[in-house]
Protein backbone atom coordinates (compact mmCIF):
# COMPACT_ATOMS: atom_id res chain seq x y z
CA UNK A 1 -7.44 2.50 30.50
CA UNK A 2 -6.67 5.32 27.77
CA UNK A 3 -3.66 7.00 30.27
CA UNK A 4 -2.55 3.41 30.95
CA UNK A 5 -2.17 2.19 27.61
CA UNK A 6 -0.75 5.54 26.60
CA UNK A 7 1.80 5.35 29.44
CA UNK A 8 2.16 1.44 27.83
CA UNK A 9 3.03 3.02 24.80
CA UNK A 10 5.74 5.54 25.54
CA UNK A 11 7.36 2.99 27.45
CA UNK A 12 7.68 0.94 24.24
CA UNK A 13 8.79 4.12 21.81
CA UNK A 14 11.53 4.98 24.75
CA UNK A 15 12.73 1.23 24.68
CA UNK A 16 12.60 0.92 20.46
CA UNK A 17 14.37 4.29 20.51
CA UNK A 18 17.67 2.69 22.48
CA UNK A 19 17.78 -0.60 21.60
CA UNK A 20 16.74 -0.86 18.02
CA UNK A 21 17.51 1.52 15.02
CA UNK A 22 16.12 -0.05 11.67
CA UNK A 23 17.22 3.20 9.51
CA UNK A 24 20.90 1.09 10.15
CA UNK A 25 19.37 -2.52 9.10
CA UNK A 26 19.39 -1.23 5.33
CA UNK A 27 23.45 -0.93 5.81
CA UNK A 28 23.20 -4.51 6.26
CA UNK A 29 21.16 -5.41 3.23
CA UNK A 30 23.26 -7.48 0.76
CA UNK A 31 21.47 -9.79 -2.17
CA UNK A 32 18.15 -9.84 -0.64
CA UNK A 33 19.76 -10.95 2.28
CA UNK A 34 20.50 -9.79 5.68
CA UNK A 35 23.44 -11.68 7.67
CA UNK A 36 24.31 -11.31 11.46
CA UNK A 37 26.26 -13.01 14.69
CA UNK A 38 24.73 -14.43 17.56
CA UNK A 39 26.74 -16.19 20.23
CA UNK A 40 29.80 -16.91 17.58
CA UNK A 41 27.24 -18.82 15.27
CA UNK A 42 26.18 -16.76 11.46
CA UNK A 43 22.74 -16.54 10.93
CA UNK A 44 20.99 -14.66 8.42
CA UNK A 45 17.49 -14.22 7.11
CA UNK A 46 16.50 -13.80 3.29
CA UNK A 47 13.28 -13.63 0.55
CA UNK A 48 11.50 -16.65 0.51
CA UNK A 49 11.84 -18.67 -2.59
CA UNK A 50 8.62 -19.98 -4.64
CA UNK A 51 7.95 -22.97 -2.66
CA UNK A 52 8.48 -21.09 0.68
CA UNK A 53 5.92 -18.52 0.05
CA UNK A 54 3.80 -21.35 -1.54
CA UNK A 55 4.18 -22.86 2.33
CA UNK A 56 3.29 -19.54 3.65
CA UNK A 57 0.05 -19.12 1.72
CA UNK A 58 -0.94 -22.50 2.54
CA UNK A 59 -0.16 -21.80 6.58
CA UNK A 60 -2.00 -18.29 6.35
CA UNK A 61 -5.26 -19.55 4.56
CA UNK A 62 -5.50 -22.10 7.26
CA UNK A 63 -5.12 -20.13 10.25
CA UNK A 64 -7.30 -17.52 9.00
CA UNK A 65 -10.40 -19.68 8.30
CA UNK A 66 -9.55 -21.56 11.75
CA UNK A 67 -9.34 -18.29 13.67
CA UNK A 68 -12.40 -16.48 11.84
CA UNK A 69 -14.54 -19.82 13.01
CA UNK A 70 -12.74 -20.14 16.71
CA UNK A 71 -15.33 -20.08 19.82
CA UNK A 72 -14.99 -20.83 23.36
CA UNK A 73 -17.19 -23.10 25.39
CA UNK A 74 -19.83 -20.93 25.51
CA UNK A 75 -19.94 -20.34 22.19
CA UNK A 76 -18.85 -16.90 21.83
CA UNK A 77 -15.82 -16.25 18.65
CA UNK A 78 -12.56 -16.09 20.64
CA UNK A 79 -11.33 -13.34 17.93
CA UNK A 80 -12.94 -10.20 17.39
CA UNK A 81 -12.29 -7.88 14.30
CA UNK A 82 -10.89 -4.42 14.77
CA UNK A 83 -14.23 -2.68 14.33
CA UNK A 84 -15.77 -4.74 16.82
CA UNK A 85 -13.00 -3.86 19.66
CA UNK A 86 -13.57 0.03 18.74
CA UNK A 87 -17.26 -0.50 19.08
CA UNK A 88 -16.78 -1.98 22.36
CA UNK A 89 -14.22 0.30 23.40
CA UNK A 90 -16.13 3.39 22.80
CA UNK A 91 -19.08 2.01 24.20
CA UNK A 92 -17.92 1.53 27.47
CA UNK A 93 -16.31 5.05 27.65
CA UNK A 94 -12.97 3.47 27.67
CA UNK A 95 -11.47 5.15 24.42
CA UNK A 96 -12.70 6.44 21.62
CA UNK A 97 -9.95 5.05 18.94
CA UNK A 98 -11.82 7.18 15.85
CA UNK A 99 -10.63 10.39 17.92
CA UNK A 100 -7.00 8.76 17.85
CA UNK A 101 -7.16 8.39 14.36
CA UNK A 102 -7.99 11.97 13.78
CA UNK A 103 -4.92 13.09 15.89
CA UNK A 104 -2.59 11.09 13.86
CA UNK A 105 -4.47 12.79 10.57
CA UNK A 106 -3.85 16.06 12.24
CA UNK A 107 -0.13 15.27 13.46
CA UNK A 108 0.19 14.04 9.21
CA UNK A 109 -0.92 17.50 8.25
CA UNK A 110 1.13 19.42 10.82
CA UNK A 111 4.21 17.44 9.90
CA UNK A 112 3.69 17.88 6.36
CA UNK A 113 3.28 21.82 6.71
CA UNK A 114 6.12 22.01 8.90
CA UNK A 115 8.00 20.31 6.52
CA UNK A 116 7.37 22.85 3.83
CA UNK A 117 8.05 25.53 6.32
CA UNK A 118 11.69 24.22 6.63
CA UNK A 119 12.06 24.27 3.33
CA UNK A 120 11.05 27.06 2.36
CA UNK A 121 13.52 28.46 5.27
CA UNK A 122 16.31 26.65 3.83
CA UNK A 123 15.63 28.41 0.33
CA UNK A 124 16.32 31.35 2.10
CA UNK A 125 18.90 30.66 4.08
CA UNK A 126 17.34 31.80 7.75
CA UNK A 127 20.12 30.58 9.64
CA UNK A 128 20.83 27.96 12.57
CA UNK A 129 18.56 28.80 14.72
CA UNK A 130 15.29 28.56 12.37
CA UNK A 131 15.93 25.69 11.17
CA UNK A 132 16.83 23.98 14.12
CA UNK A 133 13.20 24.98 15.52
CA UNK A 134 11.76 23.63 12.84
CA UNK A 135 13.41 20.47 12.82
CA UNK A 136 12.74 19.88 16.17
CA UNK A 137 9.43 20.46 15.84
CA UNK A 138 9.01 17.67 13.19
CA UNK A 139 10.88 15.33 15.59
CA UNK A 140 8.25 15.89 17.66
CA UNK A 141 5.22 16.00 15.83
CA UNK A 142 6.89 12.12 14.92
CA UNK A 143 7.06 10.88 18.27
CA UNK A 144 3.69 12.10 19.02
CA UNK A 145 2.61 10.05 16.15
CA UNK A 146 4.61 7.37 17.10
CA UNK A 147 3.23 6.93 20.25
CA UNK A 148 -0.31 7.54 19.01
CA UNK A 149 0.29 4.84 16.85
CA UNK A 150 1.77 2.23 19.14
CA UNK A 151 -1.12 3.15 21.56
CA UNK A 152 -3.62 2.10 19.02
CA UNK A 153 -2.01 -0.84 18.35
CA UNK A 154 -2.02 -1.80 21.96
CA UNK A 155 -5.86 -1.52 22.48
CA UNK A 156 -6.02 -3.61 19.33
CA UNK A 157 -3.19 -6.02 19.96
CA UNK A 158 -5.73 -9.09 20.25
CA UNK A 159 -7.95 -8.48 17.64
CA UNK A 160 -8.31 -11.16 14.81
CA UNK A 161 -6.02 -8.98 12.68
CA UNK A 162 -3.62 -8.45 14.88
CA UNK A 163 -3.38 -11.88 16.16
CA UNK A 164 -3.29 -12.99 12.22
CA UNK A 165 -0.77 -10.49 11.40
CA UNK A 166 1.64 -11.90 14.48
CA UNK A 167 0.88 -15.30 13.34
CA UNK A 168 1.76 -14.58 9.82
CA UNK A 169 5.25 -12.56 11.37
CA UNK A 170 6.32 -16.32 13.43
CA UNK A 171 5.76 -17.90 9.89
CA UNK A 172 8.00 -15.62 7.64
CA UNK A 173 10.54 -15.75 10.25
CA UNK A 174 10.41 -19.78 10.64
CA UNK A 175 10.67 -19.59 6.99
CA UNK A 176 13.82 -17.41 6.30
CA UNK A 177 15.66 -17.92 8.96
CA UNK A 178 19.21 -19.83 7.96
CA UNK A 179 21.98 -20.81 10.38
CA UNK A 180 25.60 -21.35 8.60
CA UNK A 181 26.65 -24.84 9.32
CA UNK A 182 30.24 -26.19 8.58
CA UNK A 183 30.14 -23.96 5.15
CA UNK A 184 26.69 -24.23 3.99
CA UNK A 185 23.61 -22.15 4.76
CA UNK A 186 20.69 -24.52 6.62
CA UNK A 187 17.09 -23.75 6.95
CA UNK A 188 16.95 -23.12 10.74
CA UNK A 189 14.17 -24.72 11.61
CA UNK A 190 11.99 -27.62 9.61
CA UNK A 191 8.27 -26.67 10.59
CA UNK A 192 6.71 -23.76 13.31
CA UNK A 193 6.18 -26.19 16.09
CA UNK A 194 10.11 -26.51 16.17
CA UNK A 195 10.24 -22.97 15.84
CA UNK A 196 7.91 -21.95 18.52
CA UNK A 197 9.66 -24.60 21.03
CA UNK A 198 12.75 -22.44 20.62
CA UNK A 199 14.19 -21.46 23.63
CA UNK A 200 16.57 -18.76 22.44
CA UNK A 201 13.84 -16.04 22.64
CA UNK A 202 16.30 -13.53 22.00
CA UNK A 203 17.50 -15.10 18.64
CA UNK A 204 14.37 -15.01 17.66
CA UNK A 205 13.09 -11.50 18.35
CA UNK A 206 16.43 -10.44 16.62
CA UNK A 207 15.86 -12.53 13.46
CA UNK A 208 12.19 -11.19 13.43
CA UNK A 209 12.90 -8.15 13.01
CA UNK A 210 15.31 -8.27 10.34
CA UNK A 211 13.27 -10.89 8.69
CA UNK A 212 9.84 -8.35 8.27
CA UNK A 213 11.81 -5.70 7.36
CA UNK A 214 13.36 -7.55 4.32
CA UNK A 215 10.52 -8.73 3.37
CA UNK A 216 8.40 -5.46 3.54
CA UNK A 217 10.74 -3.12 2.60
């Protein structure tokens, strides 16, 4: 399961790497706002206002309470918390995500020192060549990391954290998402049923995206 979700993993970095480049989002960044074209039509996606986030809080503290409660019929919980899924994991000799965890700790120091290595090289002015080896070397140490990371969010995809967190995600997204309409700017969609009936997955991944990085960054 480990190689297979690893394998998962690097398929994922390899696929964010060409089709998606978020260091360029912040170029589109104007007034709290980010605005983009989709089959002719203007969207864009924004900060929630008081009452929106108001909705949100509402929405979240009702799904979590629903989900931490949630059991099937035979009366097991349907969501399981992140230490419970390591337990389990490690347990049955499957992975042991505590040892991935201490990579990515180990990749953070190596990065860090390699870092300070380059620097120090560009102080005194090694040339090319050095610093090209060292810079490659933290491009590396990143992906590693990278894929460490995605990994470990694999094995945990369906824990109740991760399953709250995507919920949450829909949510912001349902919330800030605007379509321009004859001149004005229109909530796209009135509640999340409407949003998750969508059909347009692709609008929606693309508005997704845009909308958690404004509102995280």
């Amino acid at each position: 399961m480990e190689n297979d979700k690893k394998q998962e993993a690097e398929s994922i970095i390899e696929k964010m790497n060409k089709e998606s480049d978020l260091s360029k989002v912040e170029e589109l960044i104007k007034d709290n706002r980010i605005s983009f074209t989709y089959n002719d039509s203007q969207y864009r996606v924004r900060l929630l206002n008081l009452r929106e986030k108001e909705e949100l809080d509402e929405l979240r503290r009702k799904k979590y309470n629903s989900m931490i409660q949630e059991k099937d019929s035979q009366g097991n919980y349907v969501y399981l918390r992140e230490s419970k899924l390591i337990e389990i994991y490690k347990q049955r000799g499957d992975v042991d995500i505590d040892e991935i965890n201490e990579q990515i700790k180990k990749l953070d120091i190596e990065d860090i020192d390699t870092q300070l290595k380059l620097g120090e090289s560009i102080s005194k002015n090694e040339g090319e060549v050095i610093l090209k080896t060292y810079k490659d070397k933290i491009q590396e140490i990143k992906m590693k990391k990278r894929i460490l990371s995605a990994q470990k969010t694999l094995l945990l995809e369906f824990s109740l954290e991760n399953q709250f967190l995507n919920y949450v995600a829909e949510v912001i997204t349902c919330l800030s998402l605007d379509i321009l309409e004859e001149g004005t700017w229109k909530r796209m969609f009135t509640n999340l049923e409407e949003f998750r009936n969508y059909s347009d997955e692709k609008l929606i991944n693309e508005a997704g995206k845009y909308s958690l990085y404004l509102q995280y960054l």
